[in-house]
PDB file of N, CA and C in Angstrom:
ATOM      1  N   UNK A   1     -21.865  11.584  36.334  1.00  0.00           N
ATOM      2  CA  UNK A   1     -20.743  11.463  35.417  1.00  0.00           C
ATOM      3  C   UNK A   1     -21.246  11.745  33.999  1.00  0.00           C
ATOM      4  N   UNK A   2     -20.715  12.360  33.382  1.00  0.00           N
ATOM      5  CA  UNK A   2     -20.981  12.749  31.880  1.00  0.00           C
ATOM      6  C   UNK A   2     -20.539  11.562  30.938  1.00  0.00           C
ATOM      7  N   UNK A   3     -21.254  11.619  30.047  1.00  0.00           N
ATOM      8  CA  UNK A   3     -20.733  10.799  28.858  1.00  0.00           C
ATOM      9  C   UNK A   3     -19.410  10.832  27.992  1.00  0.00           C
ATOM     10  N   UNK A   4     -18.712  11.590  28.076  1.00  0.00           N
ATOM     11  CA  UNK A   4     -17.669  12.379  27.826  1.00  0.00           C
ATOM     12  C   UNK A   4     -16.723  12.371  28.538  1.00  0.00           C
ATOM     13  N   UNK A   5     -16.273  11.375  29.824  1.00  0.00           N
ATOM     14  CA  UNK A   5     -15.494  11.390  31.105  1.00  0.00           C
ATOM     15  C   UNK A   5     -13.822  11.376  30.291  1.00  0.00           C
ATOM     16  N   UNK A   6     -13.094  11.613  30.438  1.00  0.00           N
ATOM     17  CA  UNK A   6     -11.601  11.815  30.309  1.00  0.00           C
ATOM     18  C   UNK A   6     -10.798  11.641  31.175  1.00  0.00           C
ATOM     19  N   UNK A   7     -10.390  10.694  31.839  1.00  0.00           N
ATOM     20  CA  UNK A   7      -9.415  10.636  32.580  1.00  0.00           C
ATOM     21  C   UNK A   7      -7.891  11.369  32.698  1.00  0.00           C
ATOM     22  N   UNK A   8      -7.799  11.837  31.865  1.00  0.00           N
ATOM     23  CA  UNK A   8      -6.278  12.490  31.469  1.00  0.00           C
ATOM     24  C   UNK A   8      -5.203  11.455  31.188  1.00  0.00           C
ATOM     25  N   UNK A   9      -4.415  12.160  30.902  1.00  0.00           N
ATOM     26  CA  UNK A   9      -2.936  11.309  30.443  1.00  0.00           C
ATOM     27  C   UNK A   9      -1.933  10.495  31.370  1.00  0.00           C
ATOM     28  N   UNK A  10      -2.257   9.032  30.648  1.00  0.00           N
ATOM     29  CA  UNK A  10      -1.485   8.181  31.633  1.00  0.00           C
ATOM     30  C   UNK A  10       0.101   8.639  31.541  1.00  0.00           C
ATOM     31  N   UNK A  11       0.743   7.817  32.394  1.00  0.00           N
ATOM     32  CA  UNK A  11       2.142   7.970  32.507  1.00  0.00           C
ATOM     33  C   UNK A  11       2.951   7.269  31.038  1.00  0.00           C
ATOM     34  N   UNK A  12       1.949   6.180  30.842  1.00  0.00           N
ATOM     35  CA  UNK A  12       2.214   5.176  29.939  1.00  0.00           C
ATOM     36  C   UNK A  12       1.937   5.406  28.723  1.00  0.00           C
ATOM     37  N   UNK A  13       1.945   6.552  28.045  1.00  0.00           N
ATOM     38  CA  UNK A  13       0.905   6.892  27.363  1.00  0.00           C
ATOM     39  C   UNK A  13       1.587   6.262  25.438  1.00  0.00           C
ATOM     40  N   UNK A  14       0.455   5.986  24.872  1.00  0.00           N
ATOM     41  CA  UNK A  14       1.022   4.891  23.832  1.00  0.00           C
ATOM     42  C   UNK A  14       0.991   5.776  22.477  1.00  0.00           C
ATOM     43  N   UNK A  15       1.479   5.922  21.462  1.00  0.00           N
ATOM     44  CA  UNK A  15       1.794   6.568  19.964  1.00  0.00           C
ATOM     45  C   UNK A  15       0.436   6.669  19.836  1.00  0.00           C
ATOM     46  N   UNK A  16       0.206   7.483  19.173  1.00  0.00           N
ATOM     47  CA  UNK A  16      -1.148   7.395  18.218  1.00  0.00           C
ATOM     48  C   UNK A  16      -1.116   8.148  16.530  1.00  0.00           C
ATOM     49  N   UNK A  17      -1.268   7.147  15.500  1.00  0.00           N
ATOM     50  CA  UNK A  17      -0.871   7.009  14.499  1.00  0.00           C
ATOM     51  C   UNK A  17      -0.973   8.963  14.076  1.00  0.00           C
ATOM     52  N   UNK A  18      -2.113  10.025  14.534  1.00  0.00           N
ATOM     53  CA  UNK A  18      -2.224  11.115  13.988  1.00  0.00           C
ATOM     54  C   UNK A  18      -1.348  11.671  15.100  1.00  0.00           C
ATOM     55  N   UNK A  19      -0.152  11.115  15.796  1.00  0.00           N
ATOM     56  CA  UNK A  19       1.104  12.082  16.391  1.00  0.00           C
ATOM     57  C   UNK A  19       1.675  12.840  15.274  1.00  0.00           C
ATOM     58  N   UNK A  20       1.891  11.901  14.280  1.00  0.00           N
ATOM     59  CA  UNK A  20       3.538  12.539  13.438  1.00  0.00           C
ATOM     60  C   UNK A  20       3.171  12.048  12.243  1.00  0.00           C
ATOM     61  N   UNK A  21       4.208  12.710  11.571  1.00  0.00           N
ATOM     62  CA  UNK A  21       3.876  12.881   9.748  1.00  0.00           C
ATOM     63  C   UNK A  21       4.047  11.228   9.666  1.00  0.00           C
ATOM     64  N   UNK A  22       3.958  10.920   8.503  1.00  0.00           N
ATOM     65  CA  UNK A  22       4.197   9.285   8.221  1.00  0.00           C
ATOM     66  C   UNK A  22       5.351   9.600   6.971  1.00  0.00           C
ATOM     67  N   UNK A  23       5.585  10.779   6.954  1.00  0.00           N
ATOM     68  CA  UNK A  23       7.389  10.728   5.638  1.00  0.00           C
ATOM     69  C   UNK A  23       8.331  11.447   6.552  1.00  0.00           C
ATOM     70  N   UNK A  24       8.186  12.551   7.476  1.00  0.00           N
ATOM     71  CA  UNK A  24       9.131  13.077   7.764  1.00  0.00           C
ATOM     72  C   UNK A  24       9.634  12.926   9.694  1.00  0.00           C
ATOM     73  N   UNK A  25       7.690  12.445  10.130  1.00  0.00           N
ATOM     74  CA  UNK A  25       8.224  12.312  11.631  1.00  0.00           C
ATOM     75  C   UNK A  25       7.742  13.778  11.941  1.00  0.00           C
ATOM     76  N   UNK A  26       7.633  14.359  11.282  1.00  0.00           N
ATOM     77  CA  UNK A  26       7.228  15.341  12.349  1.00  0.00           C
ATOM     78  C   UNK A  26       6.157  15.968  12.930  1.00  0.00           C
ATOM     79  N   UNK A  27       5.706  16.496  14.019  1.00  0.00           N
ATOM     80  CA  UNK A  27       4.919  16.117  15.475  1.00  0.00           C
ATOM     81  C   UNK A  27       3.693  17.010  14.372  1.00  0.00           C
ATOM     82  N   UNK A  28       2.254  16.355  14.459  1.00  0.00           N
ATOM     83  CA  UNK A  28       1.030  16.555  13.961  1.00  0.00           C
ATOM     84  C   UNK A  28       0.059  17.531  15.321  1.00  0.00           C
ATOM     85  N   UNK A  29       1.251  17.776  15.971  1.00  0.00           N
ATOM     86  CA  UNK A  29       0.178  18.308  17.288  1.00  0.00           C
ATOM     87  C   UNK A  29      -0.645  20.219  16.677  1.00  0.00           C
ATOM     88  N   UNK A  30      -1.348  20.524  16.989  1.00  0.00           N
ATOM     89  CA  UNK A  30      -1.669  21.453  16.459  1.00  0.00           C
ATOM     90  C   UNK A  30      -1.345  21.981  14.922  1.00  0.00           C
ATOM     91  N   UNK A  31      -1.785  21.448  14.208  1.00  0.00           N
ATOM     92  CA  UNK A  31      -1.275  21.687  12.724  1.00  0.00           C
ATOM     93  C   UNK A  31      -2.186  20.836  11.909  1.00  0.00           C
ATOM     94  N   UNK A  32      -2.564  21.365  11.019  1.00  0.00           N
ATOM     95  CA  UNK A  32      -2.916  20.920   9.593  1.00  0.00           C
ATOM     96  C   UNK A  32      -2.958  19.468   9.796  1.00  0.00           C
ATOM     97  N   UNK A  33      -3.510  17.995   8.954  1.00  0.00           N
ATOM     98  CA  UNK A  33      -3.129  17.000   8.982  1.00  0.00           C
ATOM     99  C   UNK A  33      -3.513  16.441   7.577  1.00  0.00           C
ATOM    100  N   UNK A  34      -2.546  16.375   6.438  1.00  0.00           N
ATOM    101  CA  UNK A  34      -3.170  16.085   5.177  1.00  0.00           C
ATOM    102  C   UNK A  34      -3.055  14.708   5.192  1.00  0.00           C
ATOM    103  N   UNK A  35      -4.257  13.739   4.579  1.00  0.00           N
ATOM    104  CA  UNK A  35      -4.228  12.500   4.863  1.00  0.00           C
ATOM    105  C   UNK A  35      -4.182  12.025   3.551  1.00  0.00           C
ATOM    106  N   UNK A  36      -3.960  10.613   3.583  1.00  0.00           N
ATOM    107  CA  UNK A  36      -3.645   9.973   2.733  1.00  0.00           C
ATOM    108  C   UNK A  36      -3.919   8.339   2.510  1.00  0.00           C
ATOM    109  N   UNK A  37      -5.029   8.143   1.924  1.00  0.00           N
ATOM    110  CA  UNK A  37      -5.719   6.051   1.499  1.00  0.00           C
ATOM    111  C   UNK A  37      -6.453   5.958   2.939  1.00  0.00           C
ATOM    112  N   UNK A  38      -6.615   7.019   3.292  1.00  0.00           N
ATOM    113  CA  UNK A  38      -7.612   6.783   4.744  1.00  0.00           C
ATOM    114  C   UNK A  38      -7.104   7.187   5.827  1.00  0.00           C
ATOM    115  N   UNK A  39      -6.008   6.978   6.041  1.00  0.00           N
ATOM    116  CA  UNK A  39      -4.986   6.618   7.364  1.00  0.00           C
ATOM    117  C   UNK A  39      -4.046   6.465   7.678  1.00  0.00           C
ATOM    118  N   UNK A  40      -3.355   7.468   6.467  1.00  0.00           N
ATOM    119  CA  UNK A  40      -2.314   7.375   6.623  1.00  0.00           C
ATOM    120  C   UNK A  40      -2.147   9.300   6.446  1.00  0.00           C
ATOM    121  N   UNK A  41      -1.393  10.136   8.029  1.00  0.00           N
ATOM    122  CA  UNK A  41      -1.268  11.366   8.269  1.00  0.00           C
ATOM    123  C   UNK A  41      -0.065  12.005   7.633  1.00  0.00           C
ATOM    124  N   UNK A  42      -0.029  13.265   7.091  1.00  0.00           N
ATOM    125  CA  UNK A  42       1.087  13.805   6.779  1.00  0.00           C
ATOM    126  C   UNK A  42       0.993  15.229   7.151  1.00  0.00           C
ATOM    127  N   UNK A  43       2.048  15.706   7.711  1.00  0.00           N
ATOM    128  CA  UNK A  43       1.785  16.988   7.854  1.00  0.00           C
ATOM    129  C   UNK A  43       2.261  18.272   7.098  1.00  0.00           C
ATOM    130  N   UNK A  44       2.111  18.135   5.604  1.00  0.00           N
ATOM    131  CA  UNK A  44       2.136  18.731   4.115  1.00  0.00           C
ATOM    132  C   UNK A  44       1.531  18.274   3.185  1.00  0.00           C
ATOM    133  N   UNK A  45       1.487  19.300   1.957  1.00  0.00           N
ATOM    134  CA  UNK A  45       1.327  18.664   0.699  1.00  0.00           C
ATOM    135  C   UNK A  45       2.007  17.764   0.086  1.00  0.00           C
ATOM    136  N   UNK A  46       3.293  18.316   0.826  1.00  0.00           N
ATOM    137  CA  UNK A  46       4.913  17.917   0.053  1.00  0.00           C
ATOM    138  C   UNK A  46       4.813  16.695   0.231  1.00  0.00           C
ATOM    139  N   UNK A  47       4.852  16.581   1.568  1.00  0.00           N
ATOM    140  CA  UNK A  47       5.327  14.879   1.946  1.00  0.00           C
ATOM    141  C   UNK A  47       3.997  14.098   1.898  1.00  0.00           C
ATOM    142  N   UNK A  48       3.057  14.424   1.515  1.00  0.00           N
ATOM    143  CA  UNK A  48       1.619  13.341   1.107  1.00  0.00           C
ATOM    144  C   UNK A  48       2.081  13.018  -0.321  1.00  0.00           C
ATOM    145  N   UNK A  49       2.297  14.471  -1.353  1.00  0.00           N
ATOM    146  CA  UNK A  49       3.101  13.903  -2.502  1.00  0.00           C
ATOM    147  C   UNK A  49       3.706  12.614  -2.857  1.00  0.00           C
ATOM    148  N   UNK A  50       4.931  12.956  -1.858  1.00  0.00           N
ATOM    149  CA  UNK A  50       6.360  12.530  -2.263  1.00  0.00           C
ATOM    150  C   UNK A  50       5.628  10.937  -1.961  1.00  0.00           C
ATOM    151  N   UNK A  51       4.865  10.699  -0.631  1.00  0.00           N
ATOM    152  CA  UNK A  51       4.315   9.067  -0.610  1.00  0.00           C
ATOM    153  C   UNK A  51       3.316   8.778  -1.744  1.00  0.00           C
ATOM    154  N   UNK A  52       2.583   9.754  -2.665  1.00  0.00           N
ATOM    155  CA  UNK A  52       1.978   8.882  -3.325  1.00  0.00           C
ATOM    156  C   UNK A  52       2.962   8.720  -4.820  1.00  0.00           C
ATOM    157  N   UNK A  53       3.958   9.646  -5.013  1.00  0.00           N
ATOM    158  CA  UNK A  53       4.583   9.202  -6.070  1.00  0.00           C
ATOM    159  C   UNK A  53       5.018   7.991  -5.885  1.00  0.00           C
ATOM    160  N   UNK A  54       5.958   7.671  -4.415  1.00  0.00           N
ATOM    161  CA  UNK A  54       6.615   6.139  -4.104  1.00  0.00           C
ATOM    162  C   UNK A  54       5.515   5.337  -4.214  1.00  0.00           C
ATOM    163  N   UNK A  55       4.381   5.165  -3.456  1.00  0.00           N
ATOM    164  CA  UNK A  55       3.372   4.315  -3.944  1.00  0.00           C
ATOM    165  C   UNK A  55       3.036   4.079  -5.351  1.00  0.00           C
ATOM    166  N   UNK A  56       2.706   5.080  -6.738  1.00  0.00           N
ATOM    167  CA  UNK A  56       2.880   4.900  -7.737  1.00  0.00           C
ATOM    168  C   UNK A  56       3.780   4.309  -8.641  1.00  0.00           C
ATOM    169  N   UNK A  57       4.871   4.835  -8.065  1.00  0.00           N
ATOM    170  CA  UNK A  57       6.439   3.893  -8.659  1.00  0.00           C
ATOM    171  C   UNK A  57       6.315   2.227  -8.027  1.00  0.00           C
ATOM    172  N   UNK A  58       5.892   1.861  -6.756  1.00  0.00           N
ATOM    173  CA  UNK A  58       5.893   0.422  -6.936  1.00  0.00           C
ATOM    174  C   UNK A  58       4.916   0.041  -7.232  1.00  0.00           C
ATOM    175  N   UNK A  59       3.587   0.524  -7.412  1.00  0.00           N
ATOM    176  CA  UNK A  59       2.812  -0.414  -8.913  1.00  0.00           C
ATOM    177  C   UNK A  59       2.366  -0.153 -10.034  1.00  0.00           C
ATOM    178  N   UNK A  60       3.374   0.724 -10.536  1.00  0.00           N
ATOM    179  CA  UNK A  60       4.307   0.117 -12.244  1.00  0.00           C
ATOM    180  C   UNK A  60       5.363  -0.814 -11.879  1.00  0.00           C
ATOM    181  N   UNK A  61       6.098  -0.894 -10.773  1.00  0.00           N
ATOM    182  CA  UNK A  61       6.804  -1.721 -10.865  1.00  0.00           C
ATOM    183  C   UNK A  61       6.060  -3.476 -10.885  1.00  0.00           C
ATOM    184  N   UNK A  62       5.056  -3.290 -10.017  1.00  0.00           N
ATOM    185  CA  UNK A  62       4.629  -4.591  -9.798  1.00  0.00           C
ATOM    186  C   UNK A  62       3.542  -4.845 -11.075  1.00  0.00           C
ATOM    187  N   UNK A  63       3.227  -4.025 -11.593  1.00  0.00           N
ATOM    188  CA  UNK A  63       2.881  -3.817 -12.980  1.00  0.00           C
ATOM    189  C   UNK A  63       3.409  -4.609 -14.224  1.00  0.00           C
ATOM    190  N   UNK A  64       4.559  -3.719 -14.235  1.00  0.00           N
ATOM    191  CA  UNK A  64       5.597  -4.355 -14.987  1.00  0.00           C
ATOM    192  C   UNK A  64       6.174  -5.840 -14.860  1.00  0.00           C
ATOM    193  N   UNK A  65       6.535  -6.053 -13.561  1.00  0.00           N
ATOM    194  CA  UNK A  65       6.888  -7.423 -13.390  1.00  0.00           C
ATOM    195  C   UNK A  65       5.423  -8.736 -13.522  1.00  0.00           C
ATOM    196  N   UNK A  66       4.660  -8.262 -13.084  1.00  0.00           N
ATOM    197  CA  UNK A  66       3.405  -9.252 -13.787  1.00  0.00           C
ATOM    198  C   UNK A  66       3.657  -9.592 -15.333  1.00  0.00           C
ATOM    199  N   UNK A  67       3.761  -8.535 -15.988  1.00  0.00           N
ATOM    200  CA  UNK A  67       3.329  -8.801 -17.059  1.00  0.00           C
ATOM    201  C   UNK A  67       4.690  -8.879 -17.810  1.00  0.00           C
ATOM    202  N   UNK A  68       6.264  -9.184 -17.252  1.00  0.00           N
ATOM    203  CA  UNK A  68       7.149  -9.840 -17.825  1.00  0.00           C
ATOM    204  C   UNK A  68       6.437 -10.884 -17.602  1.00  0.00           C
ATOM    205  N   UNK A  69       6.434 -11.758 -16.437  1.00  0.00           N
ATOM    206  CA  UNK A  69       6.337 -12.863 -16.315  1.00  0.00           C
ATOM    207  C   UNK A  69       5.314 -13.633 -17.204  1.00  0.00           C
ATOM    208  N   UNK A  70       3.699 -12.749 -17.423  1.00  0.00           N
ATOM    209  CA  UNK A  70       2.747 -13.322 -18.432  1.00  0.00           C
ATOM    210  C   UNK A  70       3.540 -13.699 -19.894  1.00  0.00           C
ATOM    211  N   UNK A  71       4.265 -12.233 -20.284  1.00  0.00           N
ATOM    212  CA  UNK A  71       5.089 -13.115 -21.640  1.00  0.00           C
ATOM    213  C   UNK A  71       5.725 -14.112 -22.011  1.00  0.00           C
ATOM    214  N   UNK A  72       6.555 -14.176 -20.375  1.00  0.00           N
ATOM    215  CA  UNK A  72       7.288 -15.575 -20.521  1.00  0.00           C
ATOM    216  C   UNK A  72       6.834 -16.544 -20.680  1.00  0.00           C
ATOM    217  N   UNK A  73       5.662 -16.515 -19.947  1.00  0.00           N
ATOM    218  CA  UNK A  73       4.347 -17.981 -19.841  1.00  0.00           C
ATOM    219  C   UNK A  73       4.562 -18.097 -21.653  1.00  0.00           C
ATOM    220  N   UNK A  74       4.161 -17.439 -22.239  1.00  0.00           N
ATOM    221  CA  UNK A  74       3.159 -17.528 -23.547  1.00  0.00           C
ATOM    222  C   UNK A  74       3.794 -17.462 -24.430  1.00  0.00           C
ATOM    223  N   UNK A  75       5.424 -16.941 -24.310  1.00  0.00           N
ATOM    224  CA  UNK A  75       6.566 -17.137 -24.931  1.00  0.00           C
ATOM    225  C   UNK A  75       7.372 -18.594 -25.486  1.00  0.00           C
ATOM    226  N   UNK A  76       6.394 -19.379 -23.881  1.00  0.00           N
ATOM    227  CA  UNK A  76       7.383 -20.909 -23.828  1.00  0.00           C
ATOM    228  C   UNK A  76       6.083 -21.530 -24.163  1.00  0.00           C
ATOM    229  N   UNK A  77       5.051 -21.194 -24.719  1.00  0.00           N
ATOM    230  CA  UNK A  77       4.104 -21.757 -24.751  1.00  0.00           C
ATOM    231  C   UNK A  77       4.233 -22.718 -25.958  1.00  0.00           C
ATOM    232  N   UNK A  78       4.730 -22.102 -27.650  1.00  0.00           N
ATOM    233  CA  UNK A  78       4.765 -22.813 -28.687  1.00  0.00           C
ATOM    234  C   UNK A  78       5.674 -23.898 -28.703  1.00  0.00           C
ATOM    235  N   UNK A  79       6.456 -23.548 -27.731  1.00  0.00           N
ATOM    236  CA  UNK A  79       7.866 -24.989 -27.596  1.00  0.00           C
ATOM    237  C   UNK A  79       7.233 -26.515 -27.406  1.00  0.00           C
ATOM    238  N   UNK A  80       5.776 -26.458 -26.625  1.00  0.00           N
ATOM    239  CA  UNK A  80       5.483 -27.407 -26.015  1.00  0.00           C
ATOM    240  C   UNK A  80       4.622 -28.086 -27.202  1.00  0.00           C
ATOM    241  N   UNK A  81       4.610 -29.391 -27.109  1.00  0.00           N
ATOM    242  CA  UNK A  81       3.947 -30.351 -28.198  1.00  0.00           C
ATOM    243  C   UNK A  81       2.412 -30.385 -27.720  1.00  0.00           C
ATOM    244  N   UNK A  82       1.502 -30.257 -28.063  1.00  0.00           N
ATOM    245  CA  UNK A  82       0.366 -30.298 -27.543  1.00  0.00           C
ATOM    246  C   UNK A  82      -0.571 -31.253 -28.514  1.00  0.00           C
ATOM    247  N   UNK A  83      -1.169 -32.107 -28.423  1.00  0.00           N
ATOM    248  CA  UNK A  83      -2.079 -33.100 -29.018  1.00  0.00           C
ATOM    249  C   UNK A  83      -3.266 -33.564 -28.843  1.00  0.00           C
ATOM    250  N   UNK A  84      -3.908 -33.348 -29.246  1.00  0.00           N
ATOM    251  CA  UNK A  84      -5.586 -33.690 -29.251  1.00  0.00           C
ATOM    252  C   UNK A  84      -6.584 -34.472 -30.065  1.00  0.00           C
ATOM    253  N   UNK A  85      -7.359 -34.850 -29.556  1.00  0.00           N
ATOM    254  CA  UNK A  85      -8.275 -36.083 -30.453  1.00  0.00           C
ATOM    255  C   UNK A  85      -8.789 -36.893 -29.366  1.00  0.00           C
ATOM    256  N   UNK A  86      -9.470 -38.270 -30.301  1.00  0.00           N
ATOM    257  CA  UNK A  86      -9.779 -39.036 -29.368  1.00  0.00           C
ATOM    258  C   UNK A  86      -9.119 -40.561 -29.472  1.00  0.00           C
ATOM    259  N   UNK A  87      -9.467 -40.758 -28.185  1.00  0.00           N
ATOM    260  CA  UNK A  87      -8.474 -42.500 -27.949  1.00  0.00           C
ATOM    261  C   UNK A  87      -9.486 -43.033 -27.691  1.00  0.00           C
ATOM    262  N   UNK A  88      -9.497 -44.076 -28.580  1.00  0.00           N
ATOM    263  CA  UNK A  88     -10.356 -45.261 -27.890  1.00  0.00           C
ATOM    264  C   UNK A  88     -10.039 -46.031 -27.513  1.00  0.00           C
ATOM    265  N   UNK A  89     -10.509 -46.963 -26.071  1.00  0.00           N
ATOM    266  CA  UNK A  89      -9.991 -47.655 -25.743  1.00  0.00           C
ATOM    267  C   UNK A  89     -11.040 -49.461 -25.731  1.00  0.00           C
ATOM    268  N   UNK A  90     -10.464 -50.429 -26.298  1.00  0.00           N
ATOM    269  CA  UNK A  90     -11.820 -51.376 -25.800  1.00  0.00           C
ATOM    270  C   UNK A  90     -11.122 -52.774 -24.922  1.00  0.00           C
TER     271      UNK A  90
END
């Protein structure tokens, strides 16, 4: 038996992530496969694009929303009475 044994194709046979594009679905079988963060297949320029613009658009978004929220922190910060020194106690 060779190291290399292949059984052929079950009946059952299960997806495998380099089948099909990951934007449009369509079949990666003989064709080009432009990839994308490792592991993720596309079968164009176009549609590797079009996912890293959407990936880019949600983190500025999550970007953005961090750093509303930091202002708000630091916004409500002067409202608060804050006091320091020492207490003695005997």
């Amino acid at each position: 038996m060779s190291a290399y044994y292949y059984p052929g194709c079950s009946d059952n046979y299960e997806a495998h992530y380099l089948d099909s594009c990951s934007a449009c679905g369509k079949s990666l079988h003989n064709s080009d496969i432009f990839m994308y963060r490792g592991n993720t297949p596309f079968c164009s320029k176009e549609c590797r694009q079009e996912q890293m613009e959407l990936d880019e658009s949600r983190e500025k978004k999550l970007k953005s929303g961090r750093s509303l929220r930091k202002s708000d922190s630091k916004s409500s910060t002067p409202n608060k009475t804050v006091r320091t020194g020492i207490v003695t106690v005997s």
